[in-house]
N, C-alpha and C. Protein backbone atom coordinates (compact mmCIF):
# COMPACT_ATOMS: atom_id res chain seq x y z
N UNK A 1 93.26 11.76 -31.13
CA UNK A 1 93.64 13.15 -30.92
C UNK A 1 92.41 14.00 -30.60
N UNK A 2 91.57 13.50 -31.40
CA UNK A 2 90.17 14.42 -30.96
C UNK A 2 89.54 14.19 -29.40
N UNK A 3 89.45 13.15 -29.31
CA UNK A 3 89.00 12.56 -27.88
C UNK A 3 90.05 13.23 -27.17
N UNK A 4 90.77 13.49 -27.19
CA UNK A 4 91.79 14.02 -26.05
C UNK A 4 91.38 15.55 -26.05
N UNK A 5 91.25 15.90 -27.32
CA UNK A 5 91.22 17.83 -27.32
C UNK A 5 89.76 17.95 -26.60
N UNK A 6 88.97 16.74 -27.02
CA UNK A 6 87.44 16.81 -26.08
C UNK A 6 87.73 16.91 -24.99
N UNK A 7 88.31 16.28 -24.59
CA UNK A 7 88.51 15.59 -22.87
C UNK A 7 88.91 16.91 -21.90
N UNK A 8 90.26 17.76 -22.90
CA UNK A 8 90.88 18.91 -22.30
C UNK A 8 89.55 20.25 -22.39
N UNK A 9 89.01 20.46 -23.23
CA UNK A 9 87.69 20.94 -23.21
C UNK A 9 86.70 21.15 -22.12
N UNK A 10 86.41 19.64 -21.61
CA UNK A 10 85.46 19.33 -20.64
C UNK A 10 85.97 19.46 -19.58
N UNK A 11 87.38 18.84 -19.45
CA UNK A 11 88.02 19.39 -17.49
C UNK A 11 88.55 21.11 -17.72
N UNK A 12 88.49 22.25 -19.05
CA UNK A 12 88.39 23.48 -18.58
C UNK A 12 87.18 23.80 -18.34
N UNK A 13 86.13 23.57 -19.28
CA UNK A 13 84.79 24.30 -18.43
C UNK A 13 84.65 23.82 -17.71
N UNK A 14 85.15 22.06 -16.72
CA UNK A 14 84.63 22.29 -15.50
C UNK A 14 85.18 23.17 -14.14
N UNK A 15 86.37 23.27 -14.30
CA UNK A 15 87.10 24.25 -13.84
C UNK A 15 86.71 25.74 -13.87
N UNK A 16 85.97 25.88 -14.77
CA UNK A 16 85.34 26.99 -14.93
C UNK A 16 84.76 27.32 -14.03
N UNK A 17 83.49 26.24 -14.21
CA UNK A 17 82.24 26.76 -13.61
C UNK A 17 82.47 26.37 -12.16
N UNK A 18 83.53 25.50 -11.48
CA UNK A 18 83.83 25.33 -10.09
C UNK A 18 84.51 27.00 -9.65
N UNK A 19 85.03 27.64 -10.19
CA UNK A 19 85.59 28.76 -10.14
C UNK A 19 84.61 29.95 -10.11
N UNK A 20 83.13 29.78 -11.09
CA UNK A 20 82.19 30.62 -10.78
C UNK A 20 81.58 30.22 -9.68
N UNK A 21 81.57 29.37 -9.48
CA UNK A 21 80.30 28.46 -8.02
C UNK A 21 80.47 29.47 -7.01
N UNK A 22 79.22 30.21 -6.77
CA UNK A 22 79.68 31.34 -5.37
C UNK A 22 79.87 29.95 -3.87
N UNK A 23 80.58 30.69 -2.78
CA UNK A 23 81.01 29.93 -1.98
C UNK A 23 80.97 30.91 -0.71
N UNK A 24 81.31 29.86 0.66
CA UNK A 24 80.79 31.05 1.67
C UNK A 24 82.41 31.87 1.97
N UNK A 25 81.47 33.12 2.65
CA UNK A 25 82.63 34.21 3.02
C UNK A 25 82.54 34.46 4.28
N UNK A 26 84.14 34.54 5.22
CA UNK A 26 83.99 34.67 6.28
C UNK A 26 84.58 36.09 6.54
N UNK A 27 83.69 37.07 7.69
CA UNK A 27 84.12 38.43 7.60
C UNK A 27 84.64 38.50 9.05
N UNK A 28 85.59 38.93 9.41
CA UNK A 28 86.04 39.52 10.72
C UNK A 28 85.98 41.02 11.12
N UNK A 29 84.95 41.18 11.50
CA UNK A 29 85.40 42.91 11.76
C UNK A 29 86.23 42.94 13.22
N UNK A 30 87.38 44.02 13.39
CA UNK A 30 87.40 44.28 14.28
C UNK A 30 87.63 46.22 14.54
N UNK A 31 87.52 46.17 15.84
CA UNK A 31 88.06 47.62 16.54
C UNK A 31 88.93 48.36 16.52
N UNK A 32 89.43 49.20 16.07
CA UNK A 32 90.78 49.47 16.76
C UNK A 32 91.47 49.46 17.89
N UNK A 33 92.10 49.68 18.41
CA UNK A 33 93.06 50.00 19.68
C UNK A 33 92.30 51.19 20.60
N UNK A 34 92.82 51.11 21.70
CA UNK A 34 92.55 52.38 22.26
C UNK A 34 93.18 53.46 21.98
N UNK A 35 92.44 54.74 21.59
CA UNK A 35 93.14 55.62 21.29
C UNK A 35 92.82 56.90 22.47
N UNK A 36 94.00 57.74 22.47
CA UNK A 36 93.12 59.07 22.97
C UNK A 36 93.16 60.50 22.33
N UNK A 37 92.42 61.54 22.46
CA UNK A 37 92.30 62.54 21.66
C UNK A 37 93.33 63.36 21.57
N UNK A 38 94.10 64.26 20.86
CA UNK A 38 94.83 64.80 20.10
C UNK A 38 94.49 65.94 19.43
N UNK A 39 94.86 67.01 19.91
CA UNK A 39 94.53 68.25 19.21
C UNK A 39 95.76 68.27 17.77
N UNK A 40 96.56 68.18 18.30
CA UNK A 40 97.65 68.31 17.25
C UNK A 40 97.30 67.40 15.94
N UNK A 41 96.17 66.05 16.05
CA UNK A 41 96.03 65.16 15.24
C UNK A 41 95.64 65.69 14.08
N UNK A 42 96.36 65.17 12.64
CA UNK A 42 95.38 64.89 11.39
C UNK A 42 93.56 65.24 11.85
N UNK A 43 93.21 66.02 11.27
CA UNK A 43 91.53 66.23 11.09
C UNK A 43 90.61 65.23 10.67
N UNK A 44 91.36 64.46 9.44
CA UNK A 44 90.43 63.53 8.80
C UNK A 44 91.18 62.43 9.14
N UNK A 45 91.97 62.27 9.81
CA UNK A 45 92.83 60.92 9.77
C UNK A 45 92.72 60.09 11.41
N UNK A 46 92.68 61.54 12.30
CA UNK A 46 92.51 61.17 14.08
C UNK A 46 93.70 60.66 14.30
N UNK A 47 93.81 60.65 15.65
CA UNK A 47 95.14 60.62 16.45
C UNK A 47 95.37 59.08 16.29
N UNK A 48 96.23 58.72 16.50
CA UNK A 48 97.25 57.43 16.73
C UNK A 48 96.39 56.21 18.07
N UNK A 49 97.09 55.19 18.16
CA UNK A 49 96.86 53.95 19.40
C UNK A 49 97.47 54.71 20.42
N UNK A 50 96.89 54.59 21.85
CA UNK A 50 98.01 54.68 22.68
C UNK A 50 98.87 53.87 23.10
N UNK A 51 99.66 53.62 24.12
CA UNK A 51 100.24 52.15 24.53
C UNK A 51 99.51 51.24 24.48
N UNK A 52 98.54 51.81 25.42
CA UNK A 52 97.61 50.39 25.84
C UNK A 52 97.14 50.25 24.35
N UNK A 53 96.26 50.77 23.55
CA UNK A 53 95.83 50.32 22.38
C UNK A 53 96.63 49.73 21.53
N UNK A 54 97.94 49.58 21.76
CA UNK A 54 99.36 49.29 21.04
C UNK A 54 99.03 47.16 21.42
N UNK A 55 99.07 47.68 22.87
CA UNK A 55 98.96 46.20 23.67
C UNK A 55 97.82 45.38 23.69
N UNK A 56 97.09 46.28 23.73
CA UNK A 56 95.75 45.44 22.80
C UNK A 56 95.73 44.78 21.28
N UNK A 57 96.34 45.69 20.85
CA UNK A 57 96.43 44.85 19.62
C UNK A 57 97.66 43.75 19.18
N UNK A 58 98.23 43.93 19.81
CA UNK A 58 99.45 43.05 20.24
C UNK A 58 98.63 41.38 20.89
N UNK A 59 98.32 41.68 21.88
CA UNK A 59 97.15 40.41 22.52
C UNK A 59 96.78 39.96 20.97
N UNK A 60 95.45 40.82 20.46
CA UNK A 60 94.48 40.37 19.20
C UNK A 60 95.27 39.66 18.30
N UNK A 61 96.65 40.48 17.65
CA UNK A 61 97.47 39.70 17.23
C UNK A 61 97.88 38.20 17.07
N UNK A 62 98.11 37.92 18.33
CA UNK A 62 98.44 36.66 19.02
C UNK A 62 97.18 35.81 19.02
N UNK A 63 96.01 36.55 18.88
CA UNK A 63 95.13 35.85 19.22
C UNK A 63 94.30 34.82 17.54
N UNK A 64 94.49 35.90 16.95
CA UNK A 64 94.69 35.93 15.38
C UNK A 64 95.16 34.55 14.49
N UNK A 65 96.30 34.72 14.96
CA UNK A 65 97.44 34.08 14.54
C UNK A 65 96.78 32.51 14.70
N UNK A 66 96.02 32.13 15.87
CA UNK A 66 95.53 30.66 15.98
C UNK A 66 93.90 30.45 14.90
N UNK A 67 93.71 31.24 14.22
CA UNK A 67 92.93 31.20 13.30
C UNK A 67 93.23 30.91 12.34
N UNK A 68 92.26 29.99 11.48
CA UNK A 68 92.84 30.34 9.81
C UNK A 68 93.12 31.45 9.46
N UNK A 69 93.76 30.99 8.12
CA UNK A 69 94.43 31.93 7.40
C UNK A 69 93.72 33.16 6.62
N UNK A 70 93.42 34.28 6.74
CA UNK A 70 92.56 35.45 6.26
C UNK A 70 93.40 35.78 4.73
N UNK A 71 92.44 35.95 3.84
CA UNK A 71 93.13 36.06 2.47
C UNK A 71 93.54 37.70 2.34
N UNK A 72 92.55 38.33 2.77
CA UNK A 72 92.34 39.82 2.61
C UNK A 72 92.72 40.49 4.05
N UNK A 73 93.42 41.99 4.03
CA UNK A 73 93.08 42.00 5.48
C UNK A 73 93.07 43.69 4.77
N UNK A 74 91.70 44.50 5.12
CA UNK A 74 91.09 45.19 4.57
C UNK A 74 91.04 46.58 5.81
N UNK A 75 91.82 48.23 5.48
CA UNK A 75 91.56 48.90 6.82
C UNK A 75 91.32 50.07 6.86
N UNK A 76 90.47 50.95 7.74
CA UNK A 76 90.18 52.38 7.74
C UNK A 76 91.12 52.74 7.18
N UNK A 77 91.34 54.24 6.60
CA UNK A 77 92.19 55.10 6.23
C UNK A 77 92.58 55.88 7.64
N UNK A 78 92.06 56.17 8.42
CA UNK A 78 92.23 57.08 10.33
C UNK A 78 93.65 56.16 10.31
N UNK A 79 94.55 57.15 11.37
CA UNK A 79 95.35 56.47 12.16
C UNK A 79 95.69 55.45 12.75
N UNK A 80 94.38 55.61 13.15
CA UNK A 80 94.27 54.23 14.72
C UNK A 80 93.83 52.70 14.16
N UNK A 81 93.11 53.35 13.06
CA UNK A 81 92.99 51.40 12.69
C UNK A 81 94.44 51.59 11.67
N UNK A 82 94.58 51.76 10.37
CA UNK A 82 96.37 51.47 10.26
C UNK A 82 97.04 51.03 11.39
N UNK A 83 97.44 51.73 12.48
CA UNK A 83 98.38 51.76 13.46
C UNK A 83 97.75 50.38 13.53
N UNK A 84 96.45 49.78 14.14
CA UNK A 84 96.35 48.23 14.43
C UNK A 84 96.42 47.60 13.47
N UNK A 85 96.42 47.90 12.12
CA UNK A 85 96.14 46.45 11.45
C UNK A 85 97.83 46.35 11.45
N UNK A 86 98.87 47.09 11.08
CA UNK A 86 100.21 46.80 11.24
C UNK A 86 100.41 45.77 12.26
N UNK A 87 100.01 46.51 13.47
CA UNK A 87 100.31 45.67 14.36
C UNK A 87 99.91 43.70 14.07
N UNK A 88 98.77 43.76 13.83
CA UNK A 88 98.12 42.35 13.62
C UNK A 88 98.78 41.73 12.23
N UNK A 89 99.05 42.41 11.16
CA UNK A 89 99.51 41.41 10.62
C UNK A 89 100.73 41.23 10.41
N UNK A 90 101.72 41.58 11.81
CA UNK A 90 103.10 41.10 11.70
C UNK A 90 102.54 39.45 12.05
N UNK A 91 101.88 39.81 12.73
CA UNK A 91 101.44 38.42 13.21
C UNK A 91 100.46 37.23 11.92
N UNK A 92 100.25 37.47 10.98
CA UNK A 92 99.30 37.12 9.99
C UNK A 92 100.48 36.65 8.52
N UNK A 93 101.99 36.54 8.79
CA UNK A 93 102.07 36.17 7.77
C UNK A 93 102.70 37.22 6.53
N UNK A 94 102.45 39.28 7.44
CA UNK A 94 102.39 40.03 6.70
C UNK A 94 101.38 39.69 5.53
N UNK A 95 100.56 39.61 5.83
CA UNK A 95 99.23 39.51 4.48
C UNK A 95 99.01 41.21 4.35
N UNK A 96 98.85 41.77 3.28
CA UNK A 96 98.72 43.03 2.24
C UNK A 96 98.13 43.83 2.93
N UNK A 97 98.16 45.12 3.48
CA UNK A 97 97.03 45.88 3.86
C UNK A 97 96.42 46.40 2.97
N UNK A 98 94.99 46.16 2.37
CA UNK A 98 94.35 47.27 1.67
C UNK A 98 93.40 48.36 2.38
N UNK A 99 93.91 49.41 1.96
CA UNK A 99 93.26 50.27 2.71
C UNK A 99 91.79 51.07 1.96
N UNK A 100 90.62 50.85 2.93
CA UNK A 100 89.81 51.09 2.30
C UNK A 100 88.62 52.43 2.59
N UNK A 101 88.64 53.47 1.62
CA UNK A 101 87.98 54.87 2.19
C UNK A 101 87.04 54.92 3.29
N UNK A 102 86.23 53.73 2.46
CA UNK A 102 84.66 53.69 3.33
C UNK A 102 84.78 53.13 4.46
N UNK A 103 85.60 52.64 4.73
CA UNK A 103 85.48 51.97 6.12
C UNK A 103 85.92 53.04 7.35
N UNK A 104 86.03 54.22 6.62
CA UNK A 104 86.29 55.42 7.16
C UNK A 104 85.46 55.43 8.77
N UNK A 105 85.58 55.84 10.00
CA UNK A 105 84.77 56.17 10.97
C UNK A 105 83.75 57.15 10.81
N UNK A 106 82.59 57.25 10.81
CA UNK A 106 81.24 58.35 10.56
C UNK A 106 80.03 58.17 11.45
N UNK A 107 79.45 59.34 11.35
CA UNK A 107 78.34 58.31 12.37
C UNK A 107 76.60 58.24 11.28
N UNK A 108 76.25 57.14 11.70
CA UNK A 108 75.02 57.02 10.47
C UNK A 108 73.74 57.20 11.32
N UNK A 109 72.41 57.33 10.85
CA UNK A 109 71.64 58.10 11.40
C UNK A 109 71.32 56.59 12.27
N UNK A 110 70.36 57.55 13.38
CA UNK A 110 70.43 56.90 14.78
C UNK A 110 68.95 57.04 15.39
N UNK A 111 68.18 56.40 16.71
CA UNK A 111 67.18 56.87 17.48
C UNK A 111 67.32 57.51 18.31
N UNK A 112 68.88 57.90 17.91
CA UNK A 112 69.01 58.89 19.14
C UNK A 112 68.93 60.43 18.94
N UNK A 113 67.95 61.19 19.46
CA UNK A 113 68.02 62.47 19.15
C UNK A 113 68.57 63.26 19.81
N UNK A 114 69.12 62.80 20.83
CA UNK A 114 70.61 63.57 21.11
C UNK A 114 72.13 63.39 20.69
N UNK A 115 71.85 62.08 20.05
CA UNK A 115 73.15 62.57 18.38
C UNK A 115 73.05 63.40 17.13
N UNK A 116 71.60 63.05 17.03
CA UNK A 116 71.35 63.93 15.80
C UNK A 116 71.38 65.13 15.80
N UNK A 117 71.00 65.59 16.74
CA UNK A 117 70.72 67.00 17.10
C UNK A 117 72.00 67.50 16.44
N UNK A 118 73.00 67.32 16.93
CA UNK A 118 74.55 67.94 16.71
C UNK A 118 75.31 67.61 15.39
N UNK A 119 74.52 66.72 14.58
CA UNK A 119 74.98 66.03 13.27
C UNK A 119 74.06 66.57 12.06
N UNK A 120 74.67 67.36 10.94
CA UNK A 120 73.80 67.81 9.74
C UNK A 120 73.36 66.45 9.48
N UNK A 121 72.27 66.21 9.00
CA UNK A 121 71.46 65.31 8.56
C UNK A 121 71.93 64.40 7.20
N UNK A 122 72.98 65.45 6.19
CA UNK A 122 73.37 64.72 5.04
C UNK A 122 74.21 64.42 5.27
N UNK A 123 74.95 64.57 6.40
CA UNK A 123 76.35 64.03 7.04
C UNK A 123 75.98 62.53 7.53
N UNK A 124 75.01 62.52 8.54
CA UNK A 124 74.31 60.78 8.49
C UNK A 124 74.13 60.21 7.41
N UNK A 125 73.34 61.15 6.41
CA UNK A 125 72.86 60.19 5.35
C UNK A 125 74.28 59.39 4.54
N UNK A 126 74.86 60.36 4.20
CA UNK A 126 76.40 60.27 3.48
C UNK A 126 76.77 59.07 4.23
N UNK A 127 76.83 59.68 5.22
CA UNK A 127 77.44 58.09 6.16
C UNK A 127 77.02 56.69 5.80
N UNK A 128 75.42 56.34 5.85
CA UNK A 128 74.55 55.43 6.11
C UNK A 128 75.13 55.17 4.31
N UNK A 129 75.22 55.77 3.37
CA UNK A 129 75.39 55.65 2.21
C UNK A 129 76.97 54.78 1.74
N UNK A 130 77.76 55.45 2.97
CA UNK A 130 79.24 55.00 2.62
C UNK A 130 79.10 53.54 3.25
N UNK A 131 78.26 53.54 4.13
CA UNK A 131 78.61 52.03 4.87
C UNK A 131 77.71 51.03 3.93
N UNK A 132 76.69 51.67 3.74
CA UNK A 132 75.96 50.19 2.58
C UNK A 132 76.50 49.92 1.44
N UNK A 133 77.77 51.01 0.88
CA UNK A 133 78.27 50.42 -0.46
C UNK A 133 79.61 49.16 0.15
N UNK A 134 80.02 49.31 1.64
CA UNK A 134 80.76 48.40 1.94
C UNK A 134 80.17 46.97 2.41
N UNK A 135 79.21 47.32 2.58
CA UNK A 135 78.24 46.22 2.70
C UNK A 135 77.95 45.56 1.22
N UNK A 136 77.69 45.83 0.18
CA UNK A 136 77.51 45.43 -0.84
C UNK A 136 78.23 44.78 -1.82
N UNK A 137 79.25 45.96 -1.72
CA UNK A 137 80.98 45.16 -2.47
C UNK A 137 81.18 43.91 -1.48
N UNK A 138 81.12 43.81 -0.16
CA UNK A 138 82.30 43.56 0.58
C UNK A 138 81.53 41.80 1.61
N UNK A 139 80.29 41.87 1.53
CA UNK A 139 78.87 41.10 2.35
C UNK A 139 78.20 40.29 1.33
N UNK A 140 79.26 39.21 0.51
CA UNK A 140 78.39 39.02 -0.62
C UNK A 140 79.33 37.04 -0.72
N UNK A 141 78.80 36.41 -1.51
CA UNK A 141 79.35 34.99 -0.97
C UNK A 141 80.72 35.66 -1.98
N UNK A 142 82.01 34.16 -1.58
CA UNK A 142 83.42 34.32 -2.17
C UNK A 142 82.91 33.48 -3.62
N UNK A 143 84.20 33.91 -4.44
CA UNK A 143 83.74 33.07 -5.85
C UNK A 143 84.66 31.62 -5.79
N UNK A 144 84.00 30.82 -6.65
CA UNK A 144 85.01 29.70 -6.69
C UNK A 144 85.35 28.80 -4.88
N UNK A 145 85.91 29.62 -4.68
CA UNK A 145 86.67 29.01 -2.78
C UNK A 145 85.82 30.22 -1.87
N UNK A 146 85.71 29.33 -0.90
CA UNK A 146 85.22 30.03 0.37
C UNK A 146 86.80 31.00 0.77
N UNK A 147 86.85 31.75 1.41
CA UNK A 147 87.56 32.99 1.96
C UNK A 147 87.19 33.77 3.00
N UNK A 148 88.08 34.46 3.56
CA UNK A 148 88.05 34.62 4.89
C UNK A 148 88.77 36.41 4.47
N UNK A 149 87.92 37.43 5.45
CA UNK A 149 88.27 38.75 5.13
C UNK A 149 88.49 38.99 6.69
N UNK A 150 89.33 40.16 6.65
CA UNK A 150 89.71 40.89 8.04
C UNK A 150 89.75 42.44 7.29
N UNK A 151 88.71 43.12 8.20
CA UNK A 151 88.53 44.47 8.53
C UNK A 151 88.41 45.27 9.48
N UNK A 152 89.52 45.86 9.79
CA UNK A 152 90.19 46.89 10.58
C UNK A 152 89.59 48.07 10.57
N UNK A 153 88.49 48.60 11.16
CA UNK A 153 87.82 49.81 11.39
C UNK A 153 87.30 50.30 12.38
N UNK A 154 86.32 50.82 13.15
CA UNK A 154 85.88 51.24 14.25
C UNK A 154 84.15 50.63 14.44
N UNK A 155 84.13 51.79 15.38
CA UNK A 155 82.85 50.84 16.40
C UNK A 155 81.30 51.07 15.74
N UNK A 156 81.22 52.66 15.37
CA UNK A 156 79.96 52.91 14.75
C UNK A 156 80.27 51.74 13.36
N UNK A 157 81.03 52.18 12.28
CA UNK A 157 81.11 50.87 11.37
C UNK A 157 80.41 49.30 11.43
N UNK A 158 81.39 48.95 12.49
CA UNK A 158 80.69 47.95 12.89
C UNK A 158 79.17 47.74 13.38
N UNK A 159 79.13 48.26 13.93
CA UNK A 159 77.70 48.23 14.21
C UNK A 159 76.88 48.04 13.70
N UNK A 160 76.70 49.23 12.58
CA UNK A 160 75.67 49.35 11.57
C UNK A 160 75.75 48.34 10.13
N UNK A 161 77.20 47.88 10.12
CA UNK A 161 77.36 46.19 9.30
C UNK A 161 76.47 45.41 10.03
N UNK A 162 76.50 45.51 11.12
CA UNK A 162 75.69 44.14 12.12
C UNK A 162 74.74 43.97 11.52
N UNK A 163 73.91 45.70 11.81
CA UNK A 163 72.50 45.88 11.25
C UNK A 163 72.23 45.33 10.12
N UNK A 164 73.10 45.34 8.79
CA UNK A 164 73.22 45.36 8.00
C UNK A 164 72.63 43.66 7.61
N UNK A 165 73.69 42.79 8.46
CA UNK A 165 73.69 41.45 8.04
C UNK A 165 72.73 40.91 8.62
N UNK A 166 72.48 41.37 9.97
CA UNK A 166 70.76 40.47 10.68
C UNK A 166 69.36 41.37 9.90
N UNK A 167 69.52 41.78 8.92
CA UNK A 167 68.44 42.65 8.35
C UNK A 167 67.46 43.33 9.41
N UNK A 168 67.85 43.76 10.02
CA UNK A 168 67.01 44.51 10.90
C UNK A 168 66.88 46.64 10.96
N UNK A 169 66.70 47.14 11.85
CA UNK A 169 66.24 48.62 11.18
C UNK A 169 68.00 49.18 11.38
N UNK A 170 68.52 49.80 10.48
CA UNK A 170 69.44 50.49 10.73
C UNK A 170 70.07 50.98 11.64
N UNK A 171 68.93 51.91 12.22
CA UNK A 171 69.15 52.89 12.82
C UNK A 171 69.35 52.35 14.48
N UNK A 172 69.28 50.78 14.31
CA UNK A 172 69.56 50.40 15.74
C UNK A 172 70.86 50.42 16.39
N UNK A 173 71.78 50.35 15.14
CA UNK A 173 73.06 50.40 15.75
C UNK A 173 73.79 50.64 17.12
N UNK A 174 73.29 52.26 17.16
CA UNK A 174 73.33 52.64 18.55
C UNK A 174 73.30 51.48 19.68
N UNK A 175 72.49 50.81 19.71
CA UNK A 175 72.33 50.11 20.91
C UNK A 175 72.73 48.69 21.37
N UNK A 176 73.99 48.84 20.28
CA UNK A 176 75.11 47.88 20.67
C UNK A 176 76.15 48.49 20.94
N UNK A 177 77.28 47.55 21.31
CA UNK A 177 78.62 48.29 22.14
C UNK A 177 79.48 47.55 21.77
N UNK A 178 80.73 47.68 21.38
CA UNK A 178 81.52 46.92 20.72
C UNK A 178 82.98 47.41 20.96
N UNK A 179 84.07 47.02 22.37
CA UNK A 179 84.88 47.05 22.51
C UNK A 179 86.53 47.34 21.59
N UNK A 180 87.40 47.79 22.23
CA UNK A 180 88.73 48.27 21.45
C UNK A 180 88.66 46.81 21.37
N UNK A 181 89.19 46.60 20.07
CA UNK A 181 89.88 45.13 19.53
C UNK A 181 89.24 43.88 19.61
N UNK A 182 87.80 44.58 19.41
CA UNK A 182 87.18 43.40 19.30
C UNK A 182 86.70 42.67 18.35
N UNK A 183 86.28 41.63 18.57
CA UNK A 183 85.84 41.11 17.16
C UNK A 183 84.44 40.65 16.34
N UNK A 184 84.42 40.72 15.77
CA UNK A 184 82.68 40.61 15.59
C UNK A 184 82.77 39.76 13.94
N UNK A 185 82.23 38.33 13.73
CA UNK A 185 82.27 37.69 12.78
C UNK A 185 81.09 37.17 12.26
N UNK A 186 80.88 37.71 11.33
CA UNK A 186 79.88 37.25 9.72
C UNK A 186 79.91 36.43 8.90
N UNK A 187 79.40 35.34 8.80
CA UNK A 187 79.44 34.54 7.85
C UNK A 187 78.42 34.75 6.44
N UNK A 188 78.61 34.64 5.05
CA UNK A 188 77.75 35.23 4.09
C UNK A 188 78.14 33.41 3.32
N UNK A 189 76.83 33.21 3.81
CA UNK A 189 76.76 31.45 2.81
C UNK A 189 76.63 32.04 1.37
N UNK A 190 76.66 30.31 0.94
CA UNK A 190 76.87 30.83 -0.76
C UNK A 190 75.66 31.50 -1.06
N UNK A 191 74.76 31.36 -0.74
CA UNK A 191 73.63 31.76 -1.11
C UNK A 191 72.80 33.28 -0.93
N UNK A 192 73.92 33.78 -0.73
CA UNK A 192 73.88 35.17 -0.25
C UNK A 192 73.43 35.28 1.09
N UNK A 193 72.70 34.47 2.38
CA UNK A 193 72.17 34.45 3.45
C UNK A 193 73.46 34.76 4.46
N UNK A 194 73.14 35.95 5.24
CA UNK A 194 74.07 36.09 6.54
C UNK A 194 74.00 35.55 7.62
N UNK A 195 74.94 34.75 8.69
CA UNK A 195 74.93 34.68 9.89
C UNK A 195 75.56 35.53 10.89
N UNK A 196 75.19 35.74 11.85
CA UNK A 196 76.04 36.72 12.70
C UNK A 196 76.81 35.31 13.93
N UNK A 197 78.10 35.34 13.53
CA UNK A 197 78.56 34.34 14.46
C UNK A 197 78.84 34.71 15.83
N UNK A 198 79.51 35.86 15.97
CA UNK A 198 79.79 36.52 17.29
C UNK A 198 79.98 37.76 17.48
N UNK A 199 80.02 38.75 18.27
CA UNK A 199 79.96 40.21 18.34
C UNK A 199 80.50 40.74 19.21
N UNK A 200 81.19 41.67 18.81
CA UNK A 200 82.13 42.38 20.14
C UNK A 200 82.61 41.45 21.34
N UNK A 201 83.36 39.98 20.63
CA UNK A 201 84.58 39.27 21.23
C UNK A 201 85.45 39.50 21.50
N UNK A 202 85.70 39.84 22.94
CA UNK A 202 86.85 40.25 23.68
C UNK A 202 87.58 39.13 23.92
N UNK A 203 87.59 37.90 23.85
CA UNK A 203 88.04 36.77 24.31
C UNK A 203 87.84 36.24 25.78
């Protein structure tokens, strides 16, 4: 009887500690849809997809769907990314939308001094602040099992994640370009080390 209560002992802590073992994480960012501007729109929320951004994400959808399976599928609070992640995960299985503040659209400080010019300075900073806490929660290995995330947000966002994961200066962001519905994928080994697998994949 004892040998047995040992035995059950030793296969829970090993279960345990296979369950703490960090493991790698796979991140999908993508774009939203095309949208266009809207006076009538929500202030903090922005206008809606248009068709075409409808049909774009419709494509991505489809395109999606031949991927593994994403555990999380994670999205701006704005209009336009909701409006796409709906779209994508009719196609996904209906996997959960969580919707997440920070992934909010902002713009973070830049080399460009003809953005800044027009941007209060704690409005960048705030920004640059909201995107590294999503970087931190969100850019980190999976526990136990490797996992796979999908995040539904916009283009400055992305960007400055890029920055984020090739450790390079922030403020480069700017000088990438990153298409409606595109995709851009991160890998975070167990070891906390990032890869940048691909970027603004249009297919």
């Amino acid at each position: 009887m004892r040998l047995a209560v040992f035995f059950l002992v030793l296969v829970a802590a090993a279960q345990f500690c296979a369950a703490a073992e960090p493991a790698a994480r796979t991140i999908v960012l993508v774009r939203h849809g095309h949208y266009a501007a809207d006076p009538s729109a929500d202030p903090e929320l922005g206008p809606g997809l248009t068709d075409l951004g409808v049909a774009q994400a419709r494509l991505l959808g489809a395109r999606l769907k031949g991927l593994p399976h994403f555990d999380q599928v994670l999205a701006s609070p704005m209009t336009r990314a909701q409006e796409t992640a709906r779209v994508l995960v009719a196609d996904l299985n209906e996997v959960p939308i969580e919707t997440v503040a920070d992934l909010a659209e902002c713009t973070p400080p830049t080399r460009r001094s003809d953005i800044t010019a027009t941007i209060d300075t704690a409005e960048l900073e705030a920004c640059a602040k909201q995107l590294d806490r999503v970087f931190d929660t969100r850019f980190k290995p999976a526990a136990g099992q490797p996992d796979r995330l999908l995040l539904v947000c916009h283009g400055n966002v992305t960007r400055y994640l890029i920055t984020r994961a090739l450790g390079v200066d922030t403020k480069a962001w700017l000088e990438m370009s990153v298409g409606h519905t595109s995709m851009t994928t991160i890998r975070i080994e167990p070891d906390g080390s990032t890869r940048l697998i691909a970027a603004g994949d249009v297919g």
